[in-house]
C-alpha atoms as a PDB file:
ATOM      1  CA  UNK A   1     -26.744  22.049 -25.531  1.00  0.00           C
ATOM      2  CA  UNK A   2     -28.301  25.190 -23.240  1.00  0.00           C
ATOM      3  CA  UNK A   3     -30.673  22.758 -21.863  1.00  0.00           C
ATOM      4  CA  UNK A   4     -27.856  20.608 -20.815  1.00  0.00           C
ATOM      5  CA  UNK A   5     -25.748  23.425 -19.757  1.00  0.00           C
ATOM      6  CA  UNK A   6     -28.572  24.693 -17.085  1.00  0.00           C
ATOM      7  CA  UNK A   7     -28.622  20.567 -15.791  1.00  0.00           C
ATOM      8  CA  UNK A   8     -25.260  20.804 -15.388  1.00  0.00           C
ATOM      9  CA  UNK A   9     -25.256  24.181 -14.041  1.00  0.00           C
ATOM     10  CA  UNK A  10     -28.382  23.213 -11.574  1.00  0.00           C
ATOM     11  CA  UNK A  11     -26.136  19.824 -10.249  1.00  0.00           C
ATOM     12  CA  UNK A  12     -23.334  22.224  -9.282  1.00  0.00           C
ATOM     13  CA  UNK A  13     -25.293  24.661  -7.248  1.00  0.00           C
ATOM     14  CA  UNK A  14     -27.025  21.820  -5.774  1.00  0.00           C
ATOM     15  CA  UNK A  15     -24.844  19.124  -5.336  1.00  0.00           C
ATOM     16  CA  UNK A  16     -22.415  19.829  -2.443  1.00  0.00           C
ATOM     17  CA  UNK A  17     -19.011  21.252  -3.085  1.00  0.00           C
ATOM     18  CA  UNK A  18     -19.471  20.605  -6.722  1.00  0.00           C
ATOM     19  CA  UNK A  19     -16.992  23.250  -8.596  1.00  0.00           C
ATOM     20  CA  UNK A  20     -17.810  21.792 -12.206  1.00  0.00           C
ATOM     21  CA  UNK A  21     -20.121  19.291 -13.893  1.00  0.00           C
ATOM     22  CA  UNK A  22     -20.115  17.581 -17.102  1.00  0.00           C
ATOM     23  CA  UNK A  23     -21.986  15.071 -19.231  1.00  0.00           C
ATOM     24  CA  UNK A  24     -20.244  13.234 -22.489  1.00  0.00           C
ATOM     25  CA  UNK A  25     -21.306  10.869 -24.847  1.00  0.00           C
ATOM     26  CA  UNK A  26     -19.089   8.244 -24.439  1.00  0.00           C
ATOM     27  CA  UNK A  27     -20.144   6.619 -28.139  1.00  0.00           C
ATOM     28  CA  UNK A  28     -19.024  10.044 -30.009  1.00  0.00           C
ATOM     29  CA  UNK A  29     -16.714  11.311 -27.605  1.00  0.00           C
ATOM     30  CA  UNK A  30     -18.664  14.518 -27.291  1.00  0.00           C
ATOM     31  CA  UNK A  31     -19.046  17.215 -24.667  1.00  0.00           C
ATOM     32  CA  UNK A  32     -22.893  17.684 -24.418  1.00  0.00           C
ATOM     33  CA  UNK A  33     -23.077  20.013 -21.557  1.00  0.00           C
ATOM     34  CA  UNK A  34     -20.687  21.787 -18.925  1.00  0.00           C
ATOM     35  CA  UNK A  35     -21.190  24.439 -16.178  1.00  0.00           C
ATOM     36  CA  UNK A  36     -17.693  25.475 -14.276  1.00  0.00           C
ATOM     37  CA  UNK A  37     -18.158  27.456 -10.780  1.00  0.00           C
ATOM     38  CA  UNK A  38     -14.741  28.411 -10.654  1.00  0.00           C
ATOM     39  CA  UNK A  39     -10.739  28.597 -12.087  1.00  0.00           C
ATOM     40  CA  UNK A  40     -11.374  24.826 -11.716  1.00  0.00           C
ATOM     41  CA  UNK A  41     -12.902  23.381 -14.903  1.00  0.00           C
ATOM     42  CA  UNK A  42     -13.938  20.293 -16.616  1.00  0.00           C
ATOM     43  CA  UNK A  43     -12.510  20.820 -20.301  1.00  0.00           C
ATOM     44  CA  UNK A  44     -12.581  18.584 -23.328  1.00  0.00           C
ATOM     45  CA  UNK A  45      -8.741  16.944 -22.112  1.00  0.00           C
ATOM     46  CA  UNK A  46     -10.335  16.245 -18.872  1.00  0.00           C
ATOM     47  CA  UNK A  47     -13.152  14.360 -20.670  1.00  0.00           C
ATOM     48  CA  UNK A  48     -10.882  12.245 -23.003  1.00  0.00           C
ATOM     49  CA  UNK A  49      -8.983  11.289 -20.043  1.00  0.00           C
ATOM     50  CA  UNK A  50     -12.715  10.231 -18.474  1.00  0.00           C
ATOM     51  CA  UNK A  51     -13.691   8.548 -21.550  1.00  0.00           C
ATOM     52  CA  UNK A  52     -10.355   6.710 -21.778  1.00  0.00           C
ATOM     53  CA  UNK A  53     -10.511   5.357 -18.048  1.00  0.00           C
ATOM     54  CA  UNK A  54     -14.595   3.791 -19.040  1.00  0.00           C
ATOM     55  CA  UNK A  55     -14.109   3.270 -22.266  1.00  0.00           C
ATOM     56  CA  UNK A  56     -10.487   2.752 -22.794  1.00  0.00           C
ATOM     57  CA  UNK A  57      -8.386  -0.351 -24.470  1.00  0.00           C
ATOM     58  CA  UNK A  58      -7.411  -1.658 -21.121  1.00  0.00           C
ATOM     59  CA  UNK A  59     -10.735  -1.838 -19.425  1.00  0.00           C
ATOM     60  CA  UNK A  60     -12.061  -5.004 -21.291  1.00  0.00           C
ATOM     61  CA  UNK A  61      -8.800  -6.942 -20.377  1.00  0.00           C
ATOM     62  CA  UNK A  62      -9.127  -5.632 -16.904  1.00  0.00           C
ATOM     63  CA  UNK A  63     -13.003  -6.658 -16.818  1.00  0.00           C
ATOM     64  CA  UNK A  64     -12.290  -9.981 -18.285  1.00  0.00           C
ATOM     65  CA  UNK A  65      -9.567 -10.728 -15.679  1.00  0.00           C
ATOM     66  CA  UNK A  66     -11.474  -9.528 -12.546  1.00  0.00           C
ATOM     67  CA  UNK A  67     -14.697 -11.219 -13.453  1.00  0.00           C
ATOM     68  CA  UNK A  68     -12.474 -14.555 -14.159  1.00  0.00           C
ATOM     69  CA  UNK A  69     -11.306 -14.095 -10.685  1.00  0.00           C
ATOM     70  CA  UNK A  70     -14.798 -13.741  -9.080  1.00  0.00           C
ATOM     71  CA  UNK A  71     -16.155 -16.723 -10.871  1.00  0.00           C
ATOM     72  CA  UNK A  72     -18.907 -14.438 -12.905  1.00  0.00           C
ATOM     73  CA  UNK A  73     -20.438 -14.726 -16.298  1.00  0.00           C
ATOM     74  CA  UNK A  74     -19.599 -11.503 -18.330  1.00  0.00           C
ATOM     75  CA  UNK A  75     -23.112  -9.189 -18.217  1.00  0.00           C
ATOM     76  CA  UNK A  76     -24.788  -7.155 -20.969  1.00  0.00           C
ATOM     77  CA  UNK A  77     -24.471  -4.275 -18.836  1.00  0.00           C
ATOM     78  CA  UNK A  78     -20.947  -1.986 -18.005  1.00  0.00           C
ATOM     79  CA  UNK A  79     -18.745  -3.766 -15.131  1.00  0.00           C
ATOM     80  CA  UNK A  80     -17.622  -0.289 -13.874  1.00  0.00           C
ATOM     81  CA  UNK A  81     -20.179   2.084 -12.875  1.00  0.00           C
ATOM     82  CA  UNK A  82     -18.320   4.674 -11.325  1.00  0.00           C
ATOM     83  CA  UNK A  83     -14.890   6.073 -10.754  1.00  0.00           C
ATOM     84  CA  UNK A  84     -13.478   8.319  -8.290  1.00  0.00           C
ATOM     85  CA  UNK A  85      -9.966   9.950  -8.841  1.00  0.00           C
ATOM     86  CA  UNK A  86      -8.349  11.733  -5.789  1.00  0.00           C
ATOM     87  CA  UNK A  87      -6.116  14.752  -7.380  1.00  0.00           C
ATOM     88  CA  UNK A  88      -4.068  16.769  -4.883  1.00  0.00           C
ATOM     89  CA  UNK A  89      -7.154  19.896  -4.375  1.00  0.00           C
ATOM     90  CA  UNK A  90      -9.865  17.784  -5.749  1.00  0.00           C
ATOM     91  CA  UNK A  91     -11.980  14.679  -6.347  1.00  0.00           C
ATOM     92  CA  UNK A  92     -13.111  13.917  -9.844  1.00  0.00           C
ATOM     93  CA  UNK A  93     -16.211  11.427  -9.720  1.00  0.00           C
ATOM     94  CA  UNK A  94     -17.674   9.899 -13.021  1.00  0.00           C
ATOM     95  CA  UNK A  95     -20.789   7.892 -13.089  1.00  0.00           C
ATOM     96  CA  UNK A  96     -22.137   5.774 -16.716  1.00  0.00           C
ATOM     97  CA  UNK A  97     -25.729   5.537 -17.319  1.00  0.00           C
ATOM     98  CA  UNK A  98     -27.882   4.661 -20.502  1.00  0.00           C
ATOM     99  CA  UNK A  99     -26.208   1.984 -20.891  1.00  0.00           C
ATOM    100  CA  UNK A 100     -23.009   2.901 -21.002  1.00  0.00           C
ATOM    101  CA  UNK A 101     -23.494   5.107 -23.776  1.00  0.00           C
ATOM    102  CA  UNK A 102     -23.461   8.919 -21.446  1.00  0.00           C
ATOM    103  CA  UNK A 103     -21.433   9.464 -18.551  1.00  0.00           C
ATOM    104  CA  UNK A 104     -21.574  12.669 -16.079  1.00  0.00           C
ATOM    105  CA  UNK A 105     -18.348  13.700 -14.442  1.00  0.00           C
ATOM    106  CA  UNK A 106     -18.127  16.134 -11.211  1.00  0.00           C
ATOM    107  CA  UNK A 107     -15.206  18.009 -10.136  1.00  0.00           C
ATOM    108  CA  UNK A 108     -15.432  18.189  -6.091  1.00  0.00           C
ATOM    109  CA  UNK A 109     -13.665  20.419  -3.554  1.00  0.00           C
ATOM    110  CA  UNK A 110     -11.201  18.275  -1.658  1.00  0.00           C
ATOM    111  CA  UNK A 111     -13.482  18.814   1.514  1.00  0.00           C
ATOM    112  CA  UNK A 112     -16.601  16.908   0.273  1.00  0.00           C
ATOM    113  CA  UNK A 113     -17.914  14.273   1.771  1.00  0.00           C
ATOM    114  CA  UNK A 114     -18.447  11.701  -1.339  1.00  0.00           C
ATOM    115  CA  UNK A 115     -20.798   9.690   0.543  1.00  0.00           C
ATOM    116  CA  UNK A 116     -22.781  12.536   0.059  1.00  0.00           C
ATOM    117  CA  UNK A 117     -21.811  13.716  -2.974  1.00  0.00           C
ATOM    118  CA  UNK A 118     -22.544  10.386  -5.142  1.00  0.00           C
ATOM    119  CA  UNK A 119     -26.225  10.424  -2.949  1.00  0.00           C
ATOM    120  CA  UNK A 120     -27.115  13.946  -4.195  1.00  0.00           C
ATOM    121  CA  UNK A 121     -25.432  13.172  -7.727  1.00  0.00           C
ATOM    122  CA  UNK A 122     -27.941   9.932  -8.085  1.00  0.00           C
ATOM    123  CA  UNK A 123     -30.744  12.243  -7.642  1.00  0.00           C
ATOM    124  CA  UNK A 124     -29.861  13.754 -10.963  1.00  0.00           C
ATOM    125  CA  UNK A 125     -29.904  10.453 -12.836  1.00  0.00           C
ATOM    126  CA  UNK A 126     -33.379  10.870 -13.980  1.00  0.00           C
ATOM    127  CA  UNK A 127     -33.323  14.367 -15.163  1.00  0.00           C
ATOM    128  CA  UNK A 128     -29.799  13.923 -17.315  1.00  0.00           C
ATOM    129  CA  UNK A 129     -31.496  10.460 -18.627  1.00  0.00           C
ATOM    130  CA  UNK A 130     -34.326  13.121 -20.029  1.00  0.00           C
ATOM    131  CA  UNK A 131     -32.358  15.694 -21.317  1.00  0.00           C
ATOM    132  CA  UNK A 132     -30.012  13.198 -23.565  1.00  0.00           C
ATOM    133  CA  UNK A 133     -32.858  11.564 -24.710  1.00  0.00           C
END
């Protein structure tokens, strides 16, 4: 988990008003790394909630109807991608790779521009793809 830790630690020094950072298994559940820059942190309810809005009972239904409405076939890979939650002081943005199987989660300052924010976050997609490996 240390090497995890130190990613998550490097994405919040380096990605823009990034206060915390986070990567979870979505399969187990798990926490596999964190790093917290301030009062503001990214703790195991905060990840349920995460793994409940990709991976919760809903999101099939909701997948099923939307892609019924666009006239697609259902794919092997994820329909959502991303999510973005706007909280009063902060933005919370969660992104799924390997599959689906790993998501990593960012707690932003209010002020960020996400544009931004997702663009320096994707840079990172190779190196957490390495260290969960």
């Amino acid at each position: 988990m240390d090497k995890i830790d130190d990613l998550c630690r490097s994405i919040t020094q380096n990605v823009k008003d990034t206060r915390s950072c986070a990567i979870v298994d979505l399969d187990l559940g798990l926490l596999l790394g964190t790093y917290n820059s301030s009062q503001q942190i990214i703790d195991e309810s905060m990840v349920a909630a995460c793994i409940d809005l990709l991976r919760g009972a809903n999101l099939p239904r909701l997948e099923k109807i939307i892609l019924k409405h666009r006239g697609l076939a259902k794919s092997k890979d994820k329909f959502f991608q991303e999510i973005y939650i706007t909280s009063l002081d902060n933005y919370l943005l969660a992104k799924i790779f390997k599959e689906g199987k790993v998501a990593v989660m960012l707690l932003v300052n209010k002020s960020a521009n996400t544009d931004t924010t997702w663009a320096q976050l994707k840079l990172f997609i190779p190196a957490i793809e390495a260290s969960v490996s």
